[in-house]
C-alpha atoms as a PDB file:
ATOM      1  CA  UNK A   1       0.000   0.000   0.000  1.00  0.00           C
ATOM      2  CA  UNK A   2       1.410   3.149  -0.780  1.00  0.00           C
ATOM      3  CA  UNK A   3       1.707   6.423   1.178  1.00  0.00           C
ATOM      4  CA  UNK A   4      -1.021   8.070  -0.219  1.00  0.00           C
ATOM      5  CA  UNK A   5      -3.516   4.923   0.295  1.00  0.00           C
ATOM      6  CA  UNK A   6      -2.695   4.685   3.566  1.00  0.00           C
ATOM      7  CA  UNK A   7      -3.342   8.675   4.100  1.00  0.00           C
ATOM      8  CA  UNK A   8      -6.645   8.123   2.588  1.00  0.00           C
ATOM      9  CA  UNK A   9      -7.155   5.058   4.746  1.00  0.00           C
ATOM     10  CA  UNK A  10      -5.873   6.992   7.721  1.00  0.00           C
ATOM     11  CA  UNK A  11      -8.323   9.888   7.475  1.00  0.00           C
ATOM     12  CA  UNK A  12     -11.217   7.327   6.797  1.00  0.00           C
ATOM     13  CA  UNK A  13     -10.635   5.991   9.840  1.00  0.00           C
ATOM     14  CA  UNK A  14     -10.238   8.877  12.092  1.00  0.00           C
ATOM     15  CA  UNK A  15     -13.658  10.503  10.239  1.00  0.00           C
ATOM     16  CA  UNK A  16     -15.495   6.861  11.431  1.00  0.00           C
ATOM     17  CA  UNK A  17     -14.180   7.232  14.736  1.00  0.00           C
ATOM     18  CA  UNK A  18     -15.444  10.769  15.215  1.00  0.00           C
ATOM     19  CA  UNK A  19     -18.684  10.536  13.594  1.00  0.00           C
ATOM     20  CA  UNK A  20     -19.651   7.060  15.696  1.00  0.00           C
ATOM     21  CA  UNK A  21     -18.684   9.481  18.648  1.00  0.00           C
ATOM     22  CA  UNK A  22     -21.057  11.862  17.949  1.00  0.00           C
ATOM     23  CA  UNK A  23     -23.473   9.387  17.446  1.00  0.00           C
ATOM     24  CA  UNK A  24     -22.786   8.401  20.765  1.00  0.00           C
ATOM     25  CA  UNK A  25     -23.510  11.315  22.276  1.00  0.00           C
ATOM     26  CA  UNK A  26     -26.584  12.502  20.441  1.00  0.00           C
ATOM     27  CA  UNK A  27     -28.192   8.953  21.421  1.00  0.00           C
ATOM     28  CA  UNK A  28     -27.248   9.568  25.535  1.00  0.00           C
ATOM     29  CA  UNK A  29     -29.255  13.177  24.989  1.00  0.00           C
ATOM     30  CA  UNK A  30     -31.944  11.838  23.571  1.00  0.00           C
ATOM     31  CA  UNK A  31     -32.037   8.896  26.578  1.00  0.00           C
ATOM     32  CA  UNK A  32     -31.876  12.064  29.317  1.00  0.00           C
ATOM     33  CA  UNK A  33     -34.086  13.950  27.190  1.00  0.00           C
ATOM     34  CA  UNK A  34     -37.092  11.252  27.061  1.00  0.00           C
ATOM     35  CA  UNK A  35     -36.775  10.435  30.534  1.00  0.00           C
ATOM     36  CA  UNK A  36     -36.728  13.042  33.455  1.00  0.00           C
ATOM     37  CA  UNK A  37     -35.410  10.890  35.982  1.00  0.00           C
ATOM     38  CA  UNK A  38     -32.446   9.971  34.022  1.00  0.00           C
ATOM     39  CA  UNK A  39     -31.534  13.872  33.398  1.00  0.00           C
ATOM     40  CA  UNK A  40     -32.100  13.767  37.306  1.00  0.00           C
ATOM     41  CA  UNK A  41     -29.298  11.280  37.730  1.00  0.00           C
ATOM     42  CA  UNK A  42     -27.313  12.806  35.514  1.00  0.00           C
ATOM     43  CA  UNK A  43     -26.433  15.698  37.544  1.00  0.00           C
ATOM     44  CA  UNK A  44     -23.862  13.182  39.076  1.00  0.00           C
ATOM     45  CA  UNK A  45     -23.268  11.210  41.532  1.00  0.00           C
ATOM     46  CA  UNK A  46     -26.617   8.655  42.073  1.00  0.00           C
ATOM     47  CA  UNK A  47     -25.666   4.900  43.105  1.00  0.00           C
ATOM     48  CA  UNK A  48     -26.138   2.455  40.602  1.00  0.00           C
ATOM     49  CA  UNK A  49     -29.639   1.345  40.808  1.00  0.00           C
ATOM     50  CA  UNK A  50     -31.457  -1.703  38.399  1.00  0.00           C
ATOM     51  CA  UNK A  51     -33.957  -1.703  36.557  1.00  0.00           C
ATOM     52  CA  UNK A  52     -36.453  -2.225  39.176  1.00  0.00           C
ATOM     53  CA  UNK A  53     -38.944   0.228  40.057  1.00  0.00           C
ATOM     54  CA  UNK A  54     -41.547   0.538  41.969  1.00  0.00           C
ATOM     55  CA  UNK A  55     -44.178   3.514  41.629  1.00  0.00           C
ATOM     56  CA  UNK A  56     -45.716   5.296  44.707  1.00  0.00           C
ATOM     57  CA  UNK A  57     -49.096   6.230  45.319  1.00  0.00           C
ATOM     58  CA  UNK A  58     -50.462   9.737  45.202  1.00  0.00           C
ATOM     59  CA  UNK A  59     -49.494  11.710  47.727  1.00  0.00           C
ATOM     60  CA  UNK A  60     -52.120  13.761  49.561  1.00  0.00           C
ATOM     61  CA  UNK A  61     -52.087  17.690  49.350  1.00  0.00           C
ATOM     62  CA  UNK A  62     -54.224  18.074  52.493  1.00  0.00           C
ATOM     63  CA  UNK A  63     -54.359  16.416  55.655  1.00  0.00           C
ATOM     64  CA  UNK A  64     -56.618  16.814  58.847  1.00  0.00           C
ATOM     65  CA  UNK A  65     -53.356  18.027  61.187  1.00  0.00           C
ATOM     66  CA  UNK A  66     -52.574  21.668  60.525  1.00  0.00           C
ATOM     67  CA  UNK A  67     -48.975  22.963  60.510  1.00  0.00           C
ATOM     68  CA  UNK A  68     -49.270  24.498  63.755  1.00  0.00           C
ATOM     69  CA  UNK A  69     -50.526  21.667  65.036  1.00  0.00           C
ATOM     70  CA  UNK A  70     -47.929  19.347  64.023  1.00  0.00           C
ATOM     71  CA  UNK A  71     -45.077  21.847  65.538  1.00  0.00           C
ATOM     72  CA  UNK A  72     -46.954  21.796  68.808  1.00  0.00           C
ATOM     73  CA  UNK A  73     -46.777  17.853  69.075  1.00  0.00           C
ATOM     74  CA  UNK A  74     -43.441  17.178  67.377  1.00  0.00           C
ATOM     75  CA  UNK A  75     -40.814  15.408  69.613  1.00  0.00           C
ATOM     76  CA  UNK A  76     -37.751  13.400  68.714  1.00  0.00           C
ATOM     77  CA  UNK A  77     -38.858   9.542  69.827  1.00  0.00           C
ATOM     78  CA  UNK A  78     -36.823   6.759  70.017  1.00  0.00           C
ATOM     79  CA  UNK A  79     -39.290   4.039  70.899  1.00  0.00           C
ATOM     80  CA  UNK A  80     -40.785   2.711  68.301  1.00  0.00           C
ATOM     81  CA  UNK A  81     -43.521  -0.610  67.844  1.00  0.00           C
ATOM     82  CA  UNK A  82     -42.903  -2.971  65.964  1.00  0.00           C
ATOM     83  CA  UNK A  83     -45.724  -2.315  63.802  1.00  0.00           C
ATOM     84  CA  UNK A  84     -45.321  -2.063  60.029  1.00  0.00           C
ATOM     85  CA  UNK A  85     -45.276   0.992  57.556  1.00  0.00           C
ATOM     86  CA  UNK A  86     -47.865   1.262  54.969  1.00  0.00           C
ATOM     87  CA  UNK A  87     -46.460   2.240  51.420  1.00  0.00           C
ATOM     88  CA  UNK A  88     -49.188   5.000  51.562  1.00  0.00           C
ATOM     89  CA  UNK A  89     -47.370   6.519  54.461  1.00  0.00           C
ATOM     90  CA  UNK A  90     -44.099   6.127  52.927  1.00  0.00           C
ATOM     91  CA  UNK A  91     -45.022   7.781  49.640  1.00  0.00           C
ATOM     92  CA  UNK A  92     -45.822  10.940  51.795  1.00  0.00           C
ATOM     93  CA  UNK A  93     -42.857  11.268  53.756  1.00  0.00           C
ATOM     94  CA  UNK A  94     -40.879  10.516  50.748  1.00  0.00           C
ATOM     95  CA  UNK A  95     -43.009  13.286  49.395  1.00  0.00           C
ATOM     96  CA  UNK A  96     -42.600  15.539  52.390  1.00  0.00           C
ATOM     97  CA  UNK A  97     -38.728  15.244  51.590  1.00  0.00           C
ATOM     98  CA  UNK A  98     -37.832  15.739  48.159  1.00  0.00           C
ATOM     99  CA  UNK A  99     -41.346  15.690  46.309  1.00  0.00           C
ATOM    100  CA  UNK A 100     -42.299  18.208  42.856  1.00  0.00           C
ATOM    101  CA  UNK A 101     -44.641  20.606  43.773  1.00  0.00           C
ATOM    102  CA  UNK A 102     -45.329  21.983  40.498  1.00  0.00           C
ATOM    103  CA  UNK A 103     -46.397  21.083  36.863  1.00  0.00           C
ATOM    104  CA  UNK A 104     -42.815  21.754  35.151  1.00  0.00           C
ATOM    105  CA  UNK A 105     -40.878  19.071  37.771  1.00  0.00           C
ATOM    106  CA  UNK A 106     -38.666  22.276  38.865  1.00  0.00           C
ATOM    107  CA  UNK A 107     -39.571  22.930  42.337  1.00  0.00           C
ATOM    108  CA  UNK A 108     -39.710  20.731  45.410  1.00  0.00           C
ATOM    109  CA  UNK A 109     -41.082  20.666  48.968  1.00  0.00           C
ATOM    110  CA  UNK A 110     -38.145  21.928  50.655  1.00  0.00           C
ATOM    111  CA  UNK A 111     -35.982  25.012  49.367  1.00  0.00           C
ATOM    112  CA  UNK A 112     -32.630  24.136  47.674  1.00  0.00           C
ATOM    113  CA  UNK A 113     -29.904  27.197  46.679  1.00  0.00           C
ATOM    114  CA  UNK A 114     -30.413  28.135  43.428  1.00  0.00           C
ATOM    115  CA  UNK A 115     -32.585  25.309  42.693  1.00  0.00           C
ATOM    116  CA  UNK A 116     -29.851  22.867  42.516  1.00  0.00           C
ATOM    117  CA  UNK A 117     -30.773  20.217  44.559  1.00  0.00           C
ATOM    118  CA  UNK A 118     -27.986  18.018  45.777  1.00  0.00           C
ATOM    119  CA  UNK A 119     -30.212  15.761  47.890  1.00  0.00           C
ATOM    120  CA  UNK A 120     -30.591  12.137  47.396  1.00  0.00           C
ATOM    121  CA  UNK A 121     -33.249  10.641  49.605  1.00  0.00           C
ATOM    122  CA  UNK A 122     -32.443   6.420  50.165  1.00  0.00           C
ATOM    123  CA  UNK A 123     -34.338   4.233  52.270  1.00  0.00           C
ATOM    124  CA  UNK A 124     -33.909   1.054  54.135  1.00  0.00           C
ATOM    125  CA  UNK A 125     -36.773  -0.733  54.132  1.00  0.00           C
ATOM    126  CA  UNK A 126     -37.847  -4.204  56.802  1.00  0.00           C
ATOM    127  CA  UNK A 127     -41.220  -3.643  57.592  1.00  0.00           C
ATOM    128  CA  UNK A 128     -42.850  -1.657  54.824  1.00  0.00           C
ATOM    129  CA  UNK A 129     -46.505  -2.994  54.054  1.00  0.00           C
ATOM    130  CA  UNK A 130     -46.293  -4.181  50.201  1.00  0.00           C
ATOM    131  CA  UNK A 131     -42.917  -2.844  49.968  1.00  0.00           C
ATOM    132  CA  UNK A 132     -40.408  -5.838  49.638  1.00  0.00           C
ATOM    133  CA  UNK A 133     -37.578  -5.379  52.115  1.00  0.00           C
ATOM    134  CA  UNK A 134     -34.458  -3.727  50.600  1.00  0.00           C
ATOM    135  CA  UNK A 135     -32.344  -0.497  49.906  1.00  0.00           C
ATOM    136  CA  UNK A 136     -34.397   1.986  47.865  1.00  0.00           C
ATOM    137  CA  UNK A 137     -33.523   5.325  46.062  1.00  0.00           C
ATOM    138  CA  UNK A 138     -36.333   7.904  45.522  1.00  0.00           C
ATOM    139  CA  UNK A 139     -36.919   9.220  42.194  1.00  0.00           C
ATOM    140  CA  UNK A 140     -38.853  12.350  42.544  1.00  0.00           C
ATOM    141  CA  UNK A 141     -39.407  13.159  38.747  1.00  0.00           C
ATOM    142  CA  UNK A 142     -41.469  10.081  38.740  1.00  0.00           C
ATOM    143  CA  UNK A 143     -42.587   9.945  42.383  1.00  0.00           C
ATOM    144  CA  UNK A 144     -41.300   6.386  42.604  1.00  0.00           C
ATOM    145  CA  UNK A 145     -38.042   4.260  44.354  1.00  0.00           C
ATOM    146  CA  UNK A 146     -35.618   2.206  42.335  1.00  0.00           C
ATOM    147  CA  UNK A 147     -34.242  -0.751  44.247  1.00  0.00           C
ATOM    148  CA  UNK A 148     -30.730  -0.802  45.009  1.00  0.00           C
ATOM    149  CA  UNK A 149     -30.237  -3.632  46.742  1.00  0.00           C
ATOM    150  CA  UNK A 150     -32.824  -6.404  48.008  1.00  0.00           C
ATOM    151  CA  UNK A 151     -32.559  -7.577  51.412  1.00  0.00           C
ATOM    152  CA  UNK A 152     -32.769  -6.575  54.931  1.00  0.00           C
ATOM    153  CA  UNK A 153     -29.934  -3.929  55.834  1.00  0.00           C
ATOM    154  CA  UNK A 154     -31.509  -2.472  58.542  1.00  0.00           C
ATOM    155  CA  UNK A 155     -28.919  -3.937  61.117  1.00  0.00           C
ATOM    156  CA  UNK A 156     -25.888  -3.443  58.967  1.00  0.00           C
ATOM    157  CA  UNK A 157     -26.815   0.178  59.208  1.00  0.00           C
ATOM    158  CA  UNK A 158     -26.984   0.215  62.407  1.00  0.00           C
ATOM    159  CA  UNK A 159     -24.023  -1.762  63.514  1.00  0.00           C
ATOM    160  CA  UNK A 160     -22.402   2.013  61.202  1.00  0.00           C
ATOM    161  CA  UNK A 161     -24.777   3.564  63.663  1.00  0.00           C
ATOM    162  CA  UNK A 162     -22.916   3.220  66.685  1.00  0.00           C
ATOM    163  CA  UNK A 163     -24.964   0.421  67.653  1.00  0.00           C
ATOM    164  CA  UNK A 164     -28.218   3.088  68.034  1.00  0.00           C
ATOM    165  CA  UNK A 165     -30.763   0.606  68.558  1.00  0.00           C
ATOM    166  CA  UNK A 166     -33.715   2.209  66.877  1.00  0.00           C
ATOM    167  CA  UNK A 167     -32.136   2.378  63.782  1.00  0.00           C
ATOM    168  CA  UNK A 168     -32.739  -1.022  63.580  1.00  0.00           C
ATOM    169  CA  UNK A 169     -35.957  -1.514  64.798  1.00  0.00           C
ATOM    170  CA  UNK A 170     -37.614   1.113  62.818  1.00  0.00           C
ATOM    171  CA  UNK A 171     -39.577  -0.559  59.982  1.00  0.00           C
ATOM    172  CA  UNK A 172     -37.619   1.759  57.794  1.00  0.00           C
ATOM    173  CA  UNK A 173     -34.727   4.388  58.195  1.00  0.00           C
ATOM    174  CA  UNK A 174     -34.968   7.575  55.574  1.00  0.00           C
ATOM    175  CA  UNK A 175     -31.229   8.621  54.839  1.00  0.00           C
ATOM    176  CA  UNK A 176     -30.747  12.039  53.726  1.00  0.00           C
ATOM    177  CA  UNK A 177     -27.586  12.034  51.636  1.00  0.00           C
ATOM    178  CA  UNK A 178     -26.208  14.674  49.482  1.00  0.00           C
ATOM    179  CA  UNK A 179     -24.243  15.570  46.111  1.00  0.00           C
ATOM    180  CA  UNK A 180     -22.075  18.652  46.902  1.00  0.00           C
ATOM    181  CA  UNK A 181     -20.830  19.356  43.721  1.00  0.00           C
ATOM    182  CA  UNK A 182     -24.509  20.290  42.370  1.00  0.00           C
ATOM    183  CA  UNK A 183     -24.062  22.980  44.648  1.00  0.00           C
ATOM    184  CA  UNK A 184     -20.732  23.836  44.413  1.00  0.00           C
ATOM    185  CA  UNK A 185     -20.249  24.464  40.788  1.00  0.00           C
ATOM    186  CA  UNK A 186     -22.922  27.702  41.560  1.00  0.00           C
ATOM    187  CA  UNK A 187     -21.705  28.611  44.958  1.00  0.00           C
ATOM    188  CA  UNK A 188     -18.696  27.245  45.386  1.00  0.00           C
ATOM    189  CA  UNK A 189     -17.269  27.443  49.158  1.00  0.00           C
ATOM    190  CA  UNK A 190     -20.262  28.270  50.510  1.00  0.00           C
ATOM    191  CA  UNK A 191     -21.983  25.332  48.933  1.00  0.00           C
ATOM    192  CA  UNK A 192     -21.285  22.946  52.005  1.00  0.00           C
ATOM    193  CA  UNK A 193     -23.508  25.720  54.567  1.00  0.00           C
ATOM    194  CA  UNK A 194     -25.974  25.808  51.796  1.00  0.00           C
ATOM    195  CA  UNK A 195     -26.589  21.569  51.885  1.00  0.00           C
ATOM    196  CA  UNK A 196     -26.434  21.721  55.264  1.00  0.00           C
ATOM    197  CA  UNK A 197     -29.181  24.480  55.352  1.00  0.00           C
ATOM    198  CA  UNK A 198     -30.702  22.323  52.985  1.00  0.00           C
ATOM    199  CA  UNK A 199     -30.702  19.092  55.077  1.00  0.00           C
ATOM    200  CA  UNK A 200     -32.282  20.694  58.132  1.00  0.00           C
ATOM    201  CA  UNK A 201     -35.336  21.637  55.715  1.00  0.00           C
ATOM    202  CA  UNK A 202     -35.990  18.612  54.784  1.00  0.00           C
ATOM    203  CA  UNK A 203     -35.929  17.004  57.981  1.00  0.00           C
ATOM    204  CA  UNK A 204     -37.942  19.165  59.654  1.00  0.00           C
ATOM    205  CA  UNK A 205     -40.360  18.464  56.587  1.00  0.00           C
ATOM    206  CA  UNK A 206     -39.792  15.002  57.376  1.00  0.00           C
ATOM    207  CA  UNK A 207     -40.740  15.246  61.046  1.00  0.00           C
ATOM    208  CA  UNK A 208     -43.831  17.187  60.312  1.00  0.00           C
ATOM    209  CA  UNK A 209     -45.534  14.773  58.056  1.00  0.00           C
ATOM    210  CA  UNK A 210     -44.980  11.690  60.272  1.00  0.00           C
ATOM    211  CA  UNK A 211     -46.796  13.417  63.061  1.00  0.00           C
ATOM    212  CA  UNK A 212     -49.152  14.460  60.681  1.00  0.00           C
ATOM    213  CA  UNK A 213     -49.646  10.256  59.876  1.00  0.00           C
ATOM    214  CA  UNK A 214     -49.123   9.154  63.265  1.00  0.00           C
ATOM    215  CA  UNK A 215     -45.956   8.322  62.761  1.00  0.00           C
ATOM    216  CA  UNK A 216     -42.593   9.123  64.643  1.00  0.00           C
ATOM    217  CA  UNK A 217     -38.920  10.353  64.087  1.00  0.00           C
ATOM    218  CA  UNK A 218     -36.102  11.024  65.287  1.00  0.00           C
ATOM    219  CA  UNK A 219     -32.747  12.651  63.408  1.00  0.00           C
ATOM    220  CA  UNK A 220     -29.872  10.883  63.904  1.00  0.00           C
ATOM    221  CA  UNK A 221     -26.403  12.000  62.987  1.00  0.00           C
ATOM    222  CA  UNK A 222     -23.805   9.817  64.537  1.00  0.00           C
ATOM    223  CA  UNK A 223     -22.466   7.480  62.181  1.00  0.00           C
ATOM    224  CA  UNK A 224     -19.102   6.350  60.231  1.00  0.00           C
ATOM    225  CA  UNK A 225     -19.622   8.084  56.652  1.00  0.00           C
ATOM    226  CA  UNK A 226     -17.865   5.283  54.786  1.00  0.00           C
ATOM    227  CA  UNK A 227     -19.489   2.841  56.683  1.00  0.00           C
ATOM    228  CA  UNK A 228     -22.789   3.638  55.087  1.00  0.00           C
ATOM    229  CA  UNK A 229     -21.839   4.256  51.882  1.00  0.00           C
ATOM    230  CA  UNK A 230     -20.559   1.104  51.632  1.00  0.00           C
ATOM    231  CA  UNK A 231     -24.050  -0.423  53.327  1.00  0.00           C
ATOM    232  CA  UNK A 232     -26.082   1.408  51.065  1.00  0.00           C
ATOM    233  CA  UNK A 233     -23.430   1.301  48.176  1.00  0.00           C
ATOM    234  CA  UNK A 234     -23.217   5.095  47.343  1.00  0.00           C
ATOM    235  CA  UNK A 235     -21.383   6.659  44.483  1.00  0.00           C
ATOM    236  CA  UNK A 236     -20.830  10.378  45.045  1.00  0.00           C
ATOM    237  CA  UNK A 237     -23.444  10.805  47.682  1.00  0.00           C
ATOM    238  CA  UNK A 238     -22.025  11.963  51.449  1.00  0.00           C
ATOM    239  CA  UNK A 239     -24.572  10.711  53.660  1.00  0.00           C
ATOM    240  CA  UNK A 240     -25.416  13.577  56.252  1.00  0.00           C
ATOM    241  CA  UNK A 241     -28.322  12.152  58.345  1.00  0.00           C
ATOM    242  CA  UNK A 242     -30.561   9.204  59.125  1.00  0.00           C
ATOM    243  CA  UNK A 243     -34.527   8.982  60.143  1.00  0.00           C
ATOM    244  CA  UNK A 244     -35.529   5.924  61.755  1.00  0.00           C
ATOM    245  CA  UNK A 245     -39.237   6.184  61.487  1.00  0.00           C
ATOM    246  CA  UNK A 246     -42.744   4.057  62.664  1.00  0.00           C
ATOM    247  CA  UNK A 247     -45.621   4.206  65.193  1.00  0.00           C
ATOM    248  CA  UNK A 248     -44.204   5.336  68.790  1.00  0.00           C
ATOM    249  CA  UNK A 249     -44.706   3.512  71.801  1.00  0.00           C
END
């Protein structure tokens, strides 16, 4: 083959390469494009999830507690029955977390600077009426969870824990975890205050609507980071507080 063959065979090549690259690339917009949850996920950092999903009920825009009410009668509890969680209740404290308020899918229940929203919301279901047990991420585009992991992990989390016993008793613990960088590339310093700002919003959110349901809470925030990021097998995600929640004694 002579020089100028090969040239020609040369810049074939590298014109192939490029144009099966774009190709690429157009194909992954038009995946984020057609589905909302995946541009969600795209903004970095979620843990791999399969292709399981499971999609919540409605959640309810009114309830028969008023606001006021539920600050008057909210209290950290510890103590918890052993009585199961109804997928109902879950979808509204799942809701009460991270949940779209609006028709566009651009606002949520609890503020976020600049609308970036670095929260991820995981739970760890054992005793969730019609809600096999396992390690759950919630998808708030869709209002739904996408199993991470099946199995009961409610005791490996707490053994990260320090050994807090109601963390495994709870029929489920909500983990508020969060994606800094979403933040960050807006803020930058200041983005850590901002998340942490962030978290307290939507655990106080969190509180409220279990004592709305009859349900109880309690924030905890002792725990080895790595140790449950490996339990709950997150990518980016800093884990910044757990919710043990059911029916208090």
């Amino acid at each position: 083959m002579n020089g100028t063959r090969r040239h020609e065979v040369g810049r074939f090549l590298t014109e192939a390469l490029s144009f099966l690259g774009i190709l690429s690339l157009l194909f992954a917009a038009l995946f984020i494009l057609a589905d909302p949850a995946a541009a969600a996920e795209a903004q970095g950092g979620a843990a791999a999830v399969t292709a399981d999903e499971i999609s919540l009920p409605a959640p309810a825009k009114t309830g028969t507690l008023s606001v006021e009410a539920a600050m008057a009668q909210r209290r950290s509890v510890r103590e918890l029955t052993e009585s199961a969680v109804t997928l109902n209740q879950l979808s509204q404290l799942l809701w009460a977390a991270q949940g779209i308020t609006d028709e566009k899918g651009l606002k949520r229940t609890a503020p976020s600077a600049g609308a970036k929203y670095p929260i991820e919301i995981f739970i760890v279901a054992g005793n969730v009426d019609g809600l096999a047990s396992g390690i759950y991420r919630y998808r708030p585009q869709t209002h739904s969870l996408a199993l991470v992991k099946k199995g009961d992990a409610r005791a490996a989390l707490c053994d990260e824990a320090v050994s807090q016993e109601w963390v495994r008793t709870a029929p489920l613990d909500l983990i508020i975890t969060a994606v800094f960088e979403r933040t960050r590339v807006k803020y930058g310093d200041r983005a850590e205050r901002y998340v942490h700002i962030e978290v307290g919003a939507v655990a106080e959110n969190v509180y409220l609507q279990a004592e709305s349901l009859g349900l109880a809470t309690t924030f905890v925030g002792a725990f080895t980071d790595e140790g449950v990021k490996k339990v709950l097998g997150l990518g980016d995600e800093a884990p910044l507080g757990i919710m043990p929640i059911g029916v208090g004694k």
